[in-house]
PDB file of N, CA and C in Angstrom:
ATOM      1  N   UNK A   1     111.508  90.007  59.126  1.00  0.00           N
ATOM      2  CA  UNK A   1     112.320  90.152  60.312  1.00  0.00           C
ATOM      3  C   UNK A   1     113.166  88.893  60.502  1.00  0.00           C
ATOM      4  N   UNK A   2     114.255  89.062  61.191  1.00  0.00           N
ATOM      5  CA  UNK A   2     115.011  88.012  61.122  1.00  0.00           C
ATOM      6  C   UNK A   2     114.958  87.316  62.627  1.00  0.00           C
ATOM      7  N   UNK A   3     115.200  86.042  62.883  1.00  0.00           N
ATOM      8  CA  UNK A   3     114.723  85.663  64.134  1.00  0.00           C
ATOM      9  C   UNK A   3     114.747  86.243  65.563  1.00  0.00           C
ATOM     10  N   UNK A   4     116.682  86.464  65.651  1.00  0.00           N
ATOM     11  CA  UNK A   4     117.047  87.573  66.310  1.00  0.00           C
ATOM     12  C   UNK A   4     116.086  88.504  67.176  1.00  0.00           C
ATOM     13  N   UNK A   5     115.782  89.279  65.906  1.00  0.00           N
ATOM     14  CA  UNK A   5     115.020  90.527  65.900  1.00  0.00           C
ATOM     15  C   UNK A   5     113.958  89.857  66.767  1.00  0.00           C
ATOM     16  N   UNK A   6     112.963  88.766  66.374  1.00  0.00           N
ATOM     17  CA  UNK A   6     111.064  88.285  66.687  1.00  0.00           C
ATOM     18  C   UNK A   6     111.638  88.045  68.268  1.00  0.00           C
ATOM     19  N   UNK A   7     112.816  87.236  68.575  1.00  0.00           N
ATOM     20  CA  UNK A   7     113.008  87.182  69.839  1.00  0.00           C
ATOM     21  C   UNK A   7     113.233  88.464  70.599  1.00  0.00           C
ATOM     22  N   UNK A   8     114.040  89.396  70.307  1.00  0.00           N
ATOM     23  CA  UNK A   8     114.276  90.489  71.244  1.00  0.00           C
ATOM     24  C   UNK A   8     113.054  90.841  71.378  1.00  0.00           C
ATOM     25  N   UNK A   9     112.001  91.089  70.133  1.00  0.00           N
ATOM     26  CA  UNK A   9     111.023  91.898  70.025  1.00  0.00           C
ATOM     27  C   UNK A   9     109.728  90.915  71.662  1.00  0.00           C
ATOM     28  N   UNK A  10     110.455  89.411  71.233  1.00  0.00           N
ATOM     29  CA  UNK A  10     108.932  88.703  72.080  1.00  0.00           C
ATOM     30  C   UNK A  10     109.940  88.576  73.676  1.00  0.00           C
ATOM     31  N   UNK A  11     111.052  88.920  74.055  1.00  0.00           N
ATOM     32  CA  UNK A  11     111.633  88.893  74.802  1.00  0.00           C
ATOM     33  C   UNK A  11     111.371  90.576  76.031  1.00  0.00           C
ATOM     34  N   UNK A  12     110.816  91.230  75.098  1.00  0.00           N
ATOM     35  CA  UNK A  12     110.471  92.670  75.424  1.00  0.00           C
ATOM     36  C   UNK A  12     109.262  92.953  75.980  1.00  0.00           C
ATOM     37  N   UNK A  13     108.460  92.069  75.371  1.00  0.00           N
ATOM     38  CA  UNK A  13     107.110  91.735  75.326  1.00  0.00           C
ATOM     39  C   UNK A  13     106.497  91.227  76.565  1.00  0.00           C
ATOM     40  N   UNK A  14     107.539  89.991  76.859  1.00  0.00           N
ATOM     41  CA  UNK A  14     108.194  89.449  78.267  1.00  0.00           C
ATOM     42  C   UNK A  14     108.110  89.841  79.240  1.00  0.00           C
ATOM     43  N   UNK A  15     108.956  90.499  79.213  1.00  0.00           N
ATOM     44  CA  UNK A  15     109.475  91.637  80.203  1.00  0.00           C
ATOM     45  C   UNK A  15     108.117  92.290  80.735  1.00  0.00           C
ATOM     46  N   UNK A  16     107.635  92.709  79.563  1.00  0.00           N
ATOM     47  CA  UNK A  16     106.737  93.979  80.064  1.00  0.00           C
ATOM     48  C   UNK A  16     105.621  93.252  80.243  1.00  0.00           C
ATOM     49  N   UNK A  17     104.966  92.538  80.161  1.00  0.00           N
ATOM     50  CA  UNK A  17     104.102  91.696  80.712  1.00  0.00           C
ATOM     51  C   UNK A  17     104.275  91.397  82.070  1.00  0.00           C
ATOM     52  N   UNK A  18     105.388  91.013  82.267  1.00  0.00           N
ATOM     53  CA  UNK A  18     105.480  90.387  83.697  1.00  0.00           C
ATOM     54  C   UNK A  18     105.950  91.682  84.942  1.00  0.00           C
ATOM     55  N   UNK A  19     106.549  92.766  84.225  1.00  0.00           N
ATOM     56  CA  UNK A  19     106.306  93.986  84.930  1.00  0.00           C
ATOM     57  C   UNK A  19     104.642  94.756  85.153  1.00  0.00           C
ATOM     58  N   UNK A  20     103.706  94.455  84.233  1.00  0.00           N
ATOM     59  CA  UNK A  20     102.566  95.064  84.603  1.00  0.00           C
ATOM     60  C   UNK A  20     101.627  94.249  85.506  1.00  0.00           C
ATOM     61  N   UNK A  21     101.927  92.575  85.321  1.00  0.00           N
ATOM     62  CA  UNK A  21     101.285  91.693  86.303  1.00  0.00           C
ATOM     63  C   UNK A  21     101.682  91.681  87.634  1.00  0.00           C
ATOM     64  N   UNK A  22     103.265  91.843  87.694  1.00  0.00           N
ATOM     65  CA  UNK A  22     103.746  92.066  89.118  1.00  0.00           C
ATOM     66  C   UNK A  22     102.908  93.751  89.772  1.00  0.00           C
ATOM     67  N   UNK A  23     102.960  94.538  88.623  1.00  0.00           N
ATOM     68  CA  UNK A  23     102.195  95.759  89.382  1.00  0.00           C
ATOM     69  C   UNK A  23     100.781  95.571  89.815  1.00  0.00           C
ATOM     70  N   UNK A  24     100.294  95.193  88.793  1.00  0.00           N
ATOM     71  CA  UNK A  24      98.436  94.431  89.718  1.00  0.00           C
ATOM     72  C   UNK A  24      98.786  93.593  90.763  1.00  0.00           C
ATOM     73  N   UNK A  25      99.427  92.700  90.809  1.00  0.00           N
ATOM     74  CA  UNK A  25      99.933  91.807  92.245  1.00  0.00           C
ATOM     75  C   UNK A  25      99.857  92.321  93.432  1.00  0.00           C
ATOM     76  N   UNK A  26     100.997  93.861  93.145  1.00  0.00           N
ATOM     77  CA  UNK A  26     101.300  94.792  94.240  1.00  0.00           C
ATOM     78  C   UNK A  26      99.712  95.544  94.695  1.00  0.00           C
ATOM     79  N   UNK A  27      99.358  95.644  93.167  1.00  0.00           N
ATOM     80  CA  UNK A  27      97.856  96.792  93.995  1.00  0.00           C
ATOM     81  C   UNK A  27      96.814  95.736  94.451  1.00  0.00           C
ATOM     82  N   UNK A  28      96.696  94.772  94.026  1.00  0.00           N
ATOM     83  CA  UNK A  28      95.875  93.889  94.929  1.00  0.00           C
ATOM     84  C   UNK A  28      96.040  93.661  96.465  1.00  0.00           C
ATOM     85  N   UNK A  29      97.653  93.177  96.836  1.00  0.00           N
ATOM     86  CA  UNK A  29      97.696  93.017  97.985  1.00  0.00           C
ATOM     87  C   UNK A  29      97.941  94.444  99.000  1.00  0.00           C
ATOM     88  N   UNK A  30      97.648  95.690  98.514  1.00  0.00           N
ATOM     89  CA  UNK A  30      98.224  96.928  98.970  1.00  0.00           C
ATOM     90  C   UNK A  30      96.606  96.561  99.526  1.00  0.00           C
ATOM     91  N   UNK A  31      95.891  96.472  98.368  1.00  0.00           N
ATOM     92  CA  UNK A  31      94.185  96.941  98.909  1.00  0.00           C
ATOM     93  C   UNK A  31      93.818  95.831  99.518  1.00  0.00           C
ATOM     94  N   UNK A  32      94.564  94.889 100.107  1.00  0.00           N
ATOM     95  CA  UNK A  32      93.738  93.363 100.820  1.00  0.00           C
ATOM     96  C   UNK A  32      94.136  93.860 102.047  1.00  0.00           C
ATOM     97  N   UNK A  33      95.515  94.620 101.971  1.00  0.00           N
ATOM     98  CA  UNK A  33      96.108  95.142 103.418  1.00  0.00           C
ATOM     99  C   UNK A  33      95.125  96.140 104.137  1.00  0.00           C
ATOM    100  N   UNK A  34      95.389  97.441 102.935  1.00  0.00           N
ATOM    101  CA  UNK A  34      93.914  98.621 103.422  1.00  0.00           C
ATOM    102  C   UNK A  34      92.777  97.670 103.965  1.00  0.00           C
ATOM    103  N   UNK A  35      92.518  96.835 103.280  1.00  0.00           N
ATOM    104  CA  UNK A  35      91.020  96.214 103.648  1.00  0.00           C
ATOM    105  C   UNK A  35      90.683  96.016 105.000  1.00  0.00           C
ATOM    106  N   UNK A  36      91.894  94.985 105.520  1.00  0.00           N
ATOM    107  CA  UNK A  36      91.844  94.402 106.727  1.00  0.00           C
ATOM    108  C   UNK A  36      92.185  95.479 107.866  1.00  0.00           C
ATOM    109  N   UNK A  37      92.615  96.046 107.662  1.00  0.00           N
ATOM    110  CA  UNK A  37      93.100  97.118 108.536  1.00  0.00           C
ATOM    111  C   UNK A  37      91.635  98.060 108.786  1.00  0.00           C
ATOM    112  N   UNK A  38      90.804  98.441 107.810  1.00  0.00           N
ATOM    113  CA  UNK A  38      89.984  98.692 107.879  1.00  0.00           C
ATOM    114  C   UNK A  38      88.858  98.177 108.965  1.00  0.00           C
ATOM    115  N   UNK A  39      89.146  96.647 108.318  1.00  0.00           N
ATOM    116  CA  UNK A  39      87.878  96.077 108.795  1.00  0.00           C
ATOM    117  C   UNK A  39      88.684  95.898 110.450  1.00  0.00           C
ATOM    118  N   UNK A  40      89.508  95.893 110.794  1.00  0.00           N
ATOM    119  CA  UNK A  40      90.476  96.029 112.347  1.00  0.00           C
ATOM    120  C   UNK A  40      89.703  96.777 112.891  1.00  0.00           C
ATOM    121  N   UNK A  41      90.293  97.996 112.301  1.00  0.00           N
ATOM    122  CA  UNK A  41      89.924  99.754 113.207  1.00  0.00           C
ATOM    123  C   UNK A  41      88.306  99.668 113.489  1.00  0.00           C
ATOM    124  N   UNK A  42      87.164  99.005 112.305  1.00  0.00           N
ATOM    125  CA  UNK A  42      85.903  99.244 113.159  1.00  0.00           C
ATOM    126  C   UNK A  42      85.413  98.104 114.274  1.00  0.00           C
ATOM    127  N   UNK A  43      86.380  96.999 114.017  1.00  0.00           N
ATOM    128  CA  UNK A  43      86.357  95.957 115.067  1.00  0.00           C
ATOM    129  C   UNK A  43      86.451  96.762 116.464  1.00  0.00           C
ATOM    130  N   UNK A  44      88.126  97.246 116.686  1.00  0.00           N
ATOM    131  CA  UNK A  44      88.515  97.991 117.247  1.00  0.00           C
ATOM    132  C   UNK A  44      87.218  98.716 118.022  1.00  0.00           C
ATOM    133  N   UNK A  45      86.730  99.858 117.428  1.00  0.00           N
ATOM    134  CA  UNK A  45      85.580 100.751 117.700  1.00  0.00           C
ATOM    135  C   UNK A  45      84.745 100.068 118.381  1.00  0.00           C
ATOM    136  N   UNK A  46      83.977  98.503 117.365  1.00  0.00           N
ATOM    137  CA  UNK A  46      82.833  97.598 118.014  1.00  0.00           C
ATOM    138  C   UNK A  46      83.448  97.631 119.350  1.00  0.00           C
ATOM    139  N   UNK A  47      84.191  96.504 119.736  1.00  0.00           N
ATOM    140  CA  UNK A  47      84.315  95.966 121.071  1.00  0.00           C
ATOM    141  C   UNK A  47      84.367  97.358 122.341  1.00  0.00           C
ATOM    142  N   UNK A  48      85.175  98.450 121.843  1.00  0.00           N
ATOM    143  CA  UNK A  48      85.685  99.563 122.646  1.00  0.00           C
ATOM    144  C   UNK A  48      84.094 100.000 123.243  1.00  0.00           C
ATOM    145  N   UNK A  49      83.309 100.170 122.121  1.00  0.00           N
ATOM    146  CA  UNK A  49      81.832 100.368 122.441  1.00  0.00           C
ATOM    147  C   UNK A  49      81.208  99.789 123.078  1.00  0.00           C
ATOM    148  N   UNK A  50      81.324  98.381 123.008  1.00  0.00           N
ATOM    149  CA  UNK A  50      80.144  97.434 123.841  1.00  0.00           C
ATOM    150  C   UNK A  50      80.963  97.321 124.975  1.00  0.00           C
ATOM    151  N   UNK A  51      82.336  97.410 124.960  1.00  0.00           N
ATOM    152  CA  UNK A  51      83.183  97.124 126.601  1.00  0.00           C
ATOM    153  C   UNK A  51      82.299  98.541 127.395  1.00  0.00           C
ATOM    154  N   UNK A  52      82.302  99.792 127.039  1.00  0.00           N
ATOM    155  CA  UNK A  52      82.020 101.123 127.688  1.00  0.00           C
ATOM    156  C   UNK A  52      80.981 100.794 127.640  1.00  0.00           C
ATOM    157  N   UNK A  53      79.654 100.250 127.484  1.00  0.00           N
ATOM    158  CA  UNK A  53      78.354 100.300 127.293  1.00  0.00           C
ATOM    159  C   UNK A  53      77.983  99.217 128.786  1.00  0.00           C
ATOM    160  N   UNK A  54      78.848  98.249 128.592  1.00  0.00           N
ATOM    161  CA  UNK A  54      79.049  96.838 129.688  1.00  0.00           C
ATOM    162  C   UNK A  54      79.365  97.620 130.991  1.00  0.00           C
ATOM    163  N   UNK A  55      80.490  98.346 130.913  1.00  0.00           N
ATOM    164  CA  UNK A  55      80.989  99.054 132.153  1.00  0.00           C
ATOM    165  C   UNK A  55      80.057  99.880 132.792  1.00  0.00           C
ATOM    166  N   UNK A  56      79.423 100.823 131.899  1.00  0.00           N
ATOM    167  CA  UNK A  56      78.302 101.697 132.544  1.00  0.00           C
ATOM    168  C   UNK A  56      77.323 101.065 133.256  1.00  0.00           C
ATOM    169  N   UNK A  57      76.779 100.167 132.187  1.00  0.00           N
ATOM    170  CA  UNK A  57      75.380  99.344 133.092  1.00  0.00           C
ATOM    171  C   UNK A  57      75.923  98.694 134.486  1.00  0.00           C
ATOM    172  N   UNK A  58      76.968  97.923 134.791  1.00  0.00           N
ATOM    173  CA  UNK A  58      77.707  97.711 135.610  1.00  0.00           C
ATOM    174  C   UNK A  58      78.232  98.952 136.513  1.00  0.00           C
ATOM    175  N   UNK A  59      78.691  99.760 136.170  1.00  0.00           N
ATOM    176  CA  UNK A  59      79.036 100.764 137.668  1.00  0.00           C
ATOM    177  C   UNK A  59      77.516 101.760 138.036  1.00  0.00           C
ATOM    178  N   UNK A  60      76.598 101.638 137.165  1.00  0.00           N
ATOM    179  CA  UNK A  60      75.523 102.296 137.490  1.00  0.00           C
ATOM    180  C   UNK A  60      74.210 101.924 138.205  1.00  0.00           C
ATOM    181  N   UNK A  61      73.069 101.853 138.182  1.00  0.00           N
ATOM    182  CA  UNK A  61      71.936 100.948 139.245  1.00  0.00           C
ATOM    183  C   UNK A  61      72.145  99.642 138.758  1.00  0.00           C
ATOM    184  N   UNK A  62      72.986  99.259 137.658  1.00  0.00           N
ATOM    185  CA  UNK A  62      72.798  97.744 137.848  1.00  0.00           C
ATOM    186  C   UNK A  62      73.501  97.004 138.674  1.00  0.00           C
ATOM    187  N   UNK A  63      74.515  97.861 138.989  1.00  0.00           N
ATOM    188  CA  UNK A  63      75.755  97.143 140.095  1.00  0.00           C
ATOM    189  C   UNK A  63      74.737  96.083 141.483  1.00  0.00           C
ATOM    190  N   UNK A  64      73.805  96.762 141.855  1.00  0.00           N
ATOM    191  CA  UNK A  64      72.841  95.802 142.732  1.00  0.00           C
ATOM    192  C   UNK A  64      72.489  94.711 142.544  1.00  0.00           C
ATOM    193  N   UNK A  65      72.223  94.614 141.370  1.00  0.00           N
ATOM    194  CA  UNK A  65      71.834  93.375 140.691  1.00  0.00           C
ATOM    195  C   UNK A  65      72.306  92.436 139.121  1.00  0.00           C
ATOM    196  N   UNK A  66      73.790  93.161 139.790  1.00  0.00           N
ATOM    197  CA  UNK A  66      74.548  92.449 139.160  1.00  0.00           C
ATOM    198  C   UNK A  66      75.166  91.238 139.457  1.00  0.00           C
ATOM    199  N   UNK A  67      74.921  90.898 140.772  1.00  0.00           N
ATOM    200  CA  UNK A  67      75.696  89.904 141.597  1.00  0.00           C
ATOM    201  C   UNK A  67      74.162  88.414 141.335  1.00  0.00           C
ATOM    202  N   UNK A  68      72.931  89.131 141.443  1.00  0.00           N
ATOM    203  CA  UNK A  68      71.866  88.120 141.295  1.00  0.00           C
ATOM    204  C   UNK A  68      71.884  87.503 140.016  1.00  0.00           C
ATOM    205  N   UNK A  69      72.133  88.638 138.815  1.00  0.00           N
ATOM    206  CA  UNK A  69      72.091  88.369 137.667  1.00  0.00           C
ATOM    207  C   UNK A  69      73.238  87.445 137.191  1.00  0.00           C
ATOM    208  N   UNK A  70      74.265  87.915 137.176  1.00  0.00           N
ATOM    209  CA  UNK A  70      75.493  86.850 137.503  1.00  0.00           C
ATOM    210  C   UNK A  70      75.089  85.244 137.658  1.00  0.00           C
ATOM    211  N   UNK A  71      74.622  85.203 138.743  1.00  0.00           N
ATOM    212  CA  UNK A  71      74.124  83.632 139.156  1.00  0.00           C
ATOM    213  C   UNK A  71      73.443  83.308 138.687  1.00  0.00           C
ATOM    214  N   UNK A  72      72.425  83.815 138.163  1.00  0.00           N
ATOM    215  CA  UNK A  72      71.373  83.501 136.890  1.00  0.00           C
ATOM    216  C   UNK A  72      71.649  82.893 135.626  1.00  0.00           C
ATOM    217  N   UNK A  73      72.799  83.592 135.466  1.00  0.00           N
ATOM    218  CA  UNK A  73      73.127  83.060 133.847  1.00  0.00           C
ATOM    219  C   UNK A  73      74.547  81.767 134.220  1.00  0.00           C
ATOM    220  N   UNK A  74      74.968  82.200 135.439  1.00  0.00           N
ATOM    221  CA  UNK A  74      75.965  80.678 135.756  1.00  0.00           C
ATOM    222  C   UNK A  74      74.754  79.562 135.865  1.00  0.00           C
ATOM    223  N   UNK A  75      73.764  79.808 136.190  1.00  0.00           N
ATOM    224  CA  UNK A  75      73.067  79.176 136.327  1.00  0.00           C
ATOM    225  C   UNK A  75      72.769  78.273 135.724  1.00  0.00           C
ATOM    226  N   UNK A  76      72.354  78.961 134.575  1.00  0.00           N
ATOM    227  CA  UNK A  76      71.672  78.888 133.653  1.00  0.00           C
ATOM    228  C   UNK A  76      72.245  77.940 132.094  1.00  0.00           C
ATOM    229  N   UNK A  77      73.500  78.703 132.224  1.00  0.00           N
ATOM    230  CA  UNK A  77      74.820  78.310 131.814  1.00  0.00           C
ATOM    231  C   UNK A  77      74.726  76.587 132.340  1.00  0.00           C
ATOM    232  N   UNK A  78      75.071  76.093 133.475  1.00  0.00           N
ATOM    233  CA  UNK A  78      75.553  75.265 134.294  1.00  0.00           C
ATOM    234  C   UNK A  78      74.254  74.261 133.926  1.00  0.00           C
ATOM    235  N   UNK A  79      73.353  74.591 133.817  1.00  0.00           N
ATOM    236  CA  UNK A  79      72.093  73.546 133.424  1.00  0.00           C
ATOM    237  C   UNK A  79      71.685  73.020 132.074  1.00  0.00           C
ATOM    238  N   UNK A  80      72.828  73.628 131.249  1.00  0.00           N
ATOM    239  CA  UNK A  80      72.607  73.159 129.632  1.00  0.00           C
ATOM    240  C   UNK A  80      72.974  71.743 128.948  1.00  0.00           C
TER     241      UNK A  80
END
């Protein structure tokens, strides 16, 4: 082969190398995106859950002794 030629041939080679690495690049950061988004939405869910779980005990018989309890943990808090 004549040089020409070894270059086009390693110039091609090139190319296509750095087109299949840029494509893993892309699917890596596609799935780091899915990931986080993922791990968002059950965040999302967590807090939505324990906020509605907080609210109930609060508008229900604990509301009475929510105001004692309160001071308890300022308290409590305040003495550390």
């Amino acid at each position: 082969m004549s040089s020409n030629t070894i270059e086009k041939v390693q110039a091609t080679a090139l190319k296509e190398y750095k087109a299949f690495f840029k494509e893993i690049k892309e699917k890596i950061l596609t799935s780091q995106v899915k990931a986080a988004l993922a791990v968002n939405h059950e965040l999302i869910n967590l807090y939505w859950e324990i906020g509605s779980k907080i609210h109930l005990k609060q508008s229900g018989r604990f509301r009475k002794r929510r105001r004692s309890l309160l001071s308890k943990i300022w308290y409590q808090l305040c003495s550390i």
